[in-house]
C-alpha atoms as a PDB file:
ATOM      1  CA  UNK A   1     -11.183  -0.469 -17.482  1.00  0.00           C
ATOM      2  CA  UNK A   2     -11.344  -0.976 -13.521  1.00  0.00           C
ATOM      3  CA  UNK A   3     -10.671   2.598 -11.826  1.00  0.00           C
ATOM      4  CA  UNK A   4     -11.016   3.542  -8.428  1.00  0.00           C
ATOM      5  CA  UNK A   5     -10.053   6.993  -7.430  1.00  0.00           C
ATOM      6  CA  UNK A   6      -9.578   8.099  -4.126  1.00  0.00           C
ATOM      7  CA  UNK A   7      -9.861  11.925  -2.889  1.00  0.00           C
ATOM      8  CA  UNK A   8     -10.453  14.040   0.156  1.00  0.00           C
ATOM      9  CA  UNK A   9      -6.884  13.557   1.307  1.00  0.00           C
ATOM     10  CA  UNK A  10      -5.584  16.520   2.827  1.00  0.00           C
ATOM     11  CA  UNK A  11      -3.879  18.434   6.222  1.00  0.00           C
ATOM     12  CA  UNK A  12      -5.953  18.529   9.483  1.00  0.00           C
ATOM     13  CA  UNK A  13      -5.767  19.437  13.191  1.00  0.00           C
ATOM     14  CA  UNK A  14      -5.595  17.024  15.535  1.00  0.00           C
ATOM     15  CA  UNK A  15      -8.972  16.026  16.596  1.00  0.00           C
ATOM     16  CA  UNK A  16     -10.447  17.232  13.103  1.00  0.00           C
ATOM     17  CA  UNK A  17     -12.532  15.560  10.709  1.00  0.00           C
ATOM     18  CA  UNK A  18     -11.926  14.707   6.948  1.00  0.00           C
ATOM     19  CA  UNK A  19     -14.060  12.553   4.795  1.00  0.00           C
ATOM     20  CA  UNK A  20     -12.500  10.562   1.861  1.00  0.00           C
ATOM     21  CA  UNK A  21     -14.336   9.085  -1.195  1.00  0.00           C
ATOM     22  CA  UNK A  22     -13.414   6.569  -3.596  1.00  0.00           C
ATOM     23  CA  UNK A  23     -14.873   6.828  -6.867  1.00  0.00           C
ATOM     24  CA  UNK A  24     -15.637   3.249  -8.481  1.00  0.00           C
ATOM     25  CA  UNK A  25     -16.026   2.054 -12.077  1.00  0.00           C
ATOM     26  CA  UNK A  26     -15.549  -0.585 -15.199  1.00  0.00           C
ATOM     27  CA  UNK A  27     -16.397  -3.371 -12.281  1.00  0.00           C
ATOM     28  CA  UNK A  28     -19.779  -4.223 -10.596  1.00  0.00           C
ATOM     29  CA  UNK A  29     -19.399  -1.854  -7.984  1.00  0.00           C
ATOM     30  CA  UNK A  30     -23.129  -3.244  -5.974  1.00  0.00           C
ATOM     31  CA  UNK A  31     -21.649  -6.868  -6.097  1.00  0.00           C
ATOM     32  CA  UNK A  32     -17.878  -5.784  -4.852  1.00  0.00           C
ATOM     33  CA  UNK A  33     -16.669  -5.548  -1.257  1.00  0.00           C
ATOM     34  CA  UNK A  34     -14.974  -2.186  -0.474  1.00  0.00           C
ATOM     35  CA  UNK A  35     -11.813  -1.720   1.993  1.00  0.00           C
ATOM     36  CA  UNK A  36      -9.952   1.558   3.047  1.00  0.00           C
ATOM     37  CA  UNK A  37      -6.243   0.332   3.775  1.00  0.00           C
ATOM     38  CA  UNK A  38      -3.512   2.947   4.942  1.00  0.00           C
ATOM     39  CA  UNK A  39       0.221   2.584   5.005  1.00  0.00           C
ATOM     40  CA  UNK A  40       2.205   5.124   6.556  1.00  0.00           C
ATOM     41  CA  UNK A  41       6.075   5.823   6.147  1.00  0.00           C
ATOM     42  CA  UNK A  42       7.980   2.496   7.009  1.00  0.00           C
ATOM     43  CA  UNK A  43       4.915   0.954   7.655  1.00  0.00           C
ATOM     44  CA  UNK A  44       3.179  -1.860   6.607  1.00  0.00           C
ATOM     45  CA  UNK A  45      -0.041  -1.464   4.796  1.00  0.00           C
ATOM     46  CA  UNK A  46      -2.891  -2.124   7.151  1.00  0.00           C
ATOM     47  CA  UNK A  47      -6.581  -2.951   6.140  1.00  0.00           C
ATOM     48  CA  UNK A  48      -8.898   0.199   7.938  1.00  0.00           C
ATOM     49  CA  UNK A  49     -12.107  -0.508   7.313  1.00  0.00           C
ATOM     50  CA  UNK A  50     -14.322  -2.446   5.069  1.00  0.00           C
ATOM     51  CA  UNK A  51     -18.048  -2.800   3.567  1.00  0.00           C
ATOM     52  CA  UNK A  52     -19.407  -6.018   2.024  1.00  0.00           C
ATOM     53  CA  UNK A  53     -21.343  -6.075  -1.165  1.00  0.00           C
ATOM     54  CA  UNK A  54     -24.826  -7.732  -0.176  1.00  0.00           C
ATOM     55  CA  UNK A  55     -25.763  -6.688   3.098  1.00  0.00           C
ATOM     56  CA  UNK A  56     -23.260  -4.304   3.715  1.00  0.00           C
ATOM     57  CA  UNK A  57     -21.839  -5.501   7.033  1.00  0.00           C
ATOM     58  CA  UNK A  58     -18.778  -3.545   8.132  1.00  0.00           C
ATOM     59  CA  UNK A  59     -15.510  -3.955   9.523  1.00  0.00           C
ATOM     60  CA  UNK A  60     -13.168  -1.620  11.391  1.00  0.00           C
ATOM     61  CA  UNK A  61      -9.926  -1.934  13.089  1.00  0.00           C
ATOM     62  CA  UNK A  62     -10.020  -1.452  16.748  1.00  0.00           C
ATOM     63  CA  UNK A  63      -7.951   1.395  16.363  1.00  0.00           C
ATOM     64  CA  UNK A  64     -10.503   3.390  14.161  1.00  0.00           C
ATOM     65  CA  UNK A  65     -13.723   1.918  15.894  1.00  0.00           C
ATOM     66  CA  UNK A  66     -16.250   4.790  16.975  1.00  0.00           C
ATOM     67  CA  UNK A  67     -14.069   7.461  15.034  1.00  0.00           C
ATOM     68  CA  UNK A  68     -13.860   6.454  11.414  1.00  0.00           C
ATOM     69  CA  UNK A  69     -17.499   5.344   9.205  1.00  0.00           C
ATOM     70  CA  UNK A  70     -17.327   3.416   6.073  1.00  0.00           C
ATOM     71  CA  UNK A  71     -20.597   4.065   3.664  1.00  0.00           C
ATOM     72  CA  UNK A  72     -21.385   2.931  -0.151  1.00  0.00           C
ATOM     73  CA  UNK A  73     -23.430   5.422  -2.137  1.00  0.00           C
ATOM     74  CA  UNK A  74     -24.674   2.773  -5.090  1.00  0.00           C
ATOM     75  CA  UNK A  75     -26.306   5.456  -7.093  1.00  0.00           C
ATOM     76  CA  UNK A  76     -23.108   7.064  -7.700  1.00  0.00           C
ATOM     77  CA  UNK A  77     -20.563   4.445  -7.532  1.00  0.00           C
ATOM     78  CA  UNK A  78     -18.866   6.237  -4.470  1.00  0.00           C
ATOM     79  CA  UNK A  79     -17.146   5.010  -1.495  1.00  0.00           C
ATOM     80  CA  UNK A  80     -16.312   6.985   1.685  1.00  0.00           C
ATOM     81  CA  UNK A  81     -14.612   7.010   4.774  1.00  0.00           C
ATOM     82  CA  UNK A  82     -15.290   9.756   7.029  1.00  0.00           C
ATOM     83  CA  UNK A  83     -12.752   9.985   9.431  1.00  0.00           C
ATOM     84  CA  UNK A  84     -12.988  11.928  12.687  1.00  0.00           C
ATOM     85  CA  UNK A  85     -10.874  12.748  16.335  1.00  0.00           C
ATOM     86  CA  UNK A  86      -8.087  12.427  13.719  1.00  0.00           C
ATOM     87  CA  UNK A  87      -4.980  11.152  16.116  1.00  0.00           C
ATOM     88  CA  UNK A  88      -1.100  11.503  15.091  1.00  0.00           C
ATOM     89  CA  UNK A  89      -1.249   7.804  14.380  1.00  0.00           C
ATOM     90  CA  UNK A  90      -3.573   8.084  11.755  1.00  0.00           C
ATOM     91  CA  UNK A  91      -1.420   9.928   9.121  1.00  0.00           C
ATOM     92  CA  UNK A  92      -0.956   7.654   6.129  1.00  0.00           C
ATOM     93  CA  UNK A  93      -1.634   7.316   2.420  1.00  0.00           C
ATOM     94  CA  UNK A  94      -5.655   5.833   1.942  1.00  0.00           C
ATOM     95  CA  UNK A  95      -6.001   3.603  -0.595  1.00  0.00           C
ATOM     96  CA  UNK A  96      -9.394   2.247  -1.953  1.00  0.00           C
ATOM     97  CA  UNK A  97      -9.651  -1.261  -2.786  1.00  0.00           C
ATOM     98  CA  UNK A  98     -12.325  -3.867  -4.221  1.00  0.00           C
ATOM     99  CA  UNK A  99     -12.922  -7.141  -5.074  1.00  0.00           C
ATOM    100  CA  UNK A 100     -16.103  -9.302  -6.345  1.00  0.00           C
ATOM    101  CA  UNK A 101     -15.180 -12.481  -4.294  1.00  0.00           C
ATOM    102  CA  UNK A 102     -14.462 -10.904  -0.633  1.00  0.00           C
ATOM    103  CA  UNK A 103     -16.924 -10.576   1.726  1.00  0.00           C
ATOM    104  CA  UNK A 104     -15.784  -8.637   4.614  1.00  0.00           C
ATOM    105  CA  UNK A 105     -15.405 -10.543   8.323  1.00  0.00           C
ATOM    106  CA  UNK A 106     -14.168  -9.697  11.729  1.00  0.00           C
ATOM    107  CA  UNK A 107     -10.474 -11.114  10.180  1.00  0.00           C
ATOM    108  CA  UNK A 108     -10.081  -7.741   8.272  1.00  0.00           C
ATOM    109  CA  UNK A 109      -9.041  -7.209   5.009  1.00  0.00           C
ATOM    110  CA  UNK A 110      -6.234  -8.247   3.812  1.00  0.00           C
ATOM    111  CA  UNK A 111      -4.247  -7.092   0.790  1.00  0.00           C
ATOM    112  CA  UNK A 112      -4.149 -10.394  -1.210  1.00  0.00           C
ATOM    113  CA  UNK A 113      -8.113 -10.221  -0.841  1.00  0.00           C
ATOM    114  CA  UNK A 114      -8.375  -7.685  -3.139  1.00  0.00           C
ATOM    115  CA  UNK A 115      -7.785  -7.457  -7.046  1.00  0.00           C
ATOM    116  CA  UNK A 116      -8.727  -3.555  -7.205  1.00  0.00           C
ATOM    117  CA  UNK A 117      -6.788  -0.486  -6.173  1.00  0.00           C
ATOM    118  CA  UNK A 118      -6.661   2.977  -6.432  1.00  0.00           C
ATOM    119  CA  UNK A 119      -3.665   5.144  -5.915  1.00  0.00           C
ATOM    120  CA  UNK A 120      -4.143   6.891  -2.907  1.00  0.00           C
ATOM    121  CA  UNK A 121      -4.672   9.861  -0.932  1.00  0.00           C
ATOM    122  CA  UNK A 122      -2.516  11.479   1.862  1.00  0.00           C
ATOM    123  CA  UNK A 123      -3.338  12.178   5.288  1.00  0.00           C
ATOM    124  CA  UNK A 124      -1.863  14.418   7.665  1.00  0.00           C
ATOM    125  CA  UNK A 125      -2.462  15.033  10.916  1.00  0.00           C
ATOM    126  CA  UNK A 126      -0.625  18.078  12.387  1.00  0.00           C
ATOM    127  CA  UNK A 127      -1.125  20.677  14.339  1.00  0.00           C
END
């Protein structure tokens, strides 16, 4: 059974850091591509960030670039997204996603890419 489990979510400053993880299983987790999307109220949801399965090449939204990292811990199955200089745009619901065919690309993920999703975790930035 595919499960992917997101946590970290949570209530931060402006300008504060938070770190989400997606936990990964029933899949091959070393030969799936990983992507953090976010969709905030009335919002689309829009692909983050993203780290390939072989040579783990990353993407990031320009938005996010130089505050957010995406990393792949294969030992444990574990995903994160450490997120920092939190903004008031940034405030969403995470989701974790994966998929064995994707390989991530300066395009960005894209929602159809992926066959593998957790359920979320919320976000708020507030001061």
């Amino acid at each position: 059974q595919v499960q992917l489990v997101e946590s970290g979510g949570g209530l931060v400053q402006p300008g504060g850091s938070l770190r989400l993880s997606c936990a990964a299983s029933g899949f091959p987790f070393d030969y799936s591509a990983i992507a953090w999307f976010r969709q905030a109220p009335g919002k689309e949801r829009e692909g983050v960030s993203c780290i390939s399965r072989s040579d783990g090449s990353t993407y990031y939204r320009d938005s996010v670039k130089g505050r957010f990292t995406i990393s792949r811990d294969s030992a444990k199955n574990l995903v994160y997204l450490q997120m920092s200089s939190l903004k008031p745009e940034d405030p969403a619901v995470y989701y974790c996603a994966a998929d064995e065919m994707y390989y991530c690309s300066d395009d960005g993920p894209r929602m159809h890419d992926f066959g593998y999703w957790g359920q979320g975790t919320e976000v708020t930035v507030s001061s």
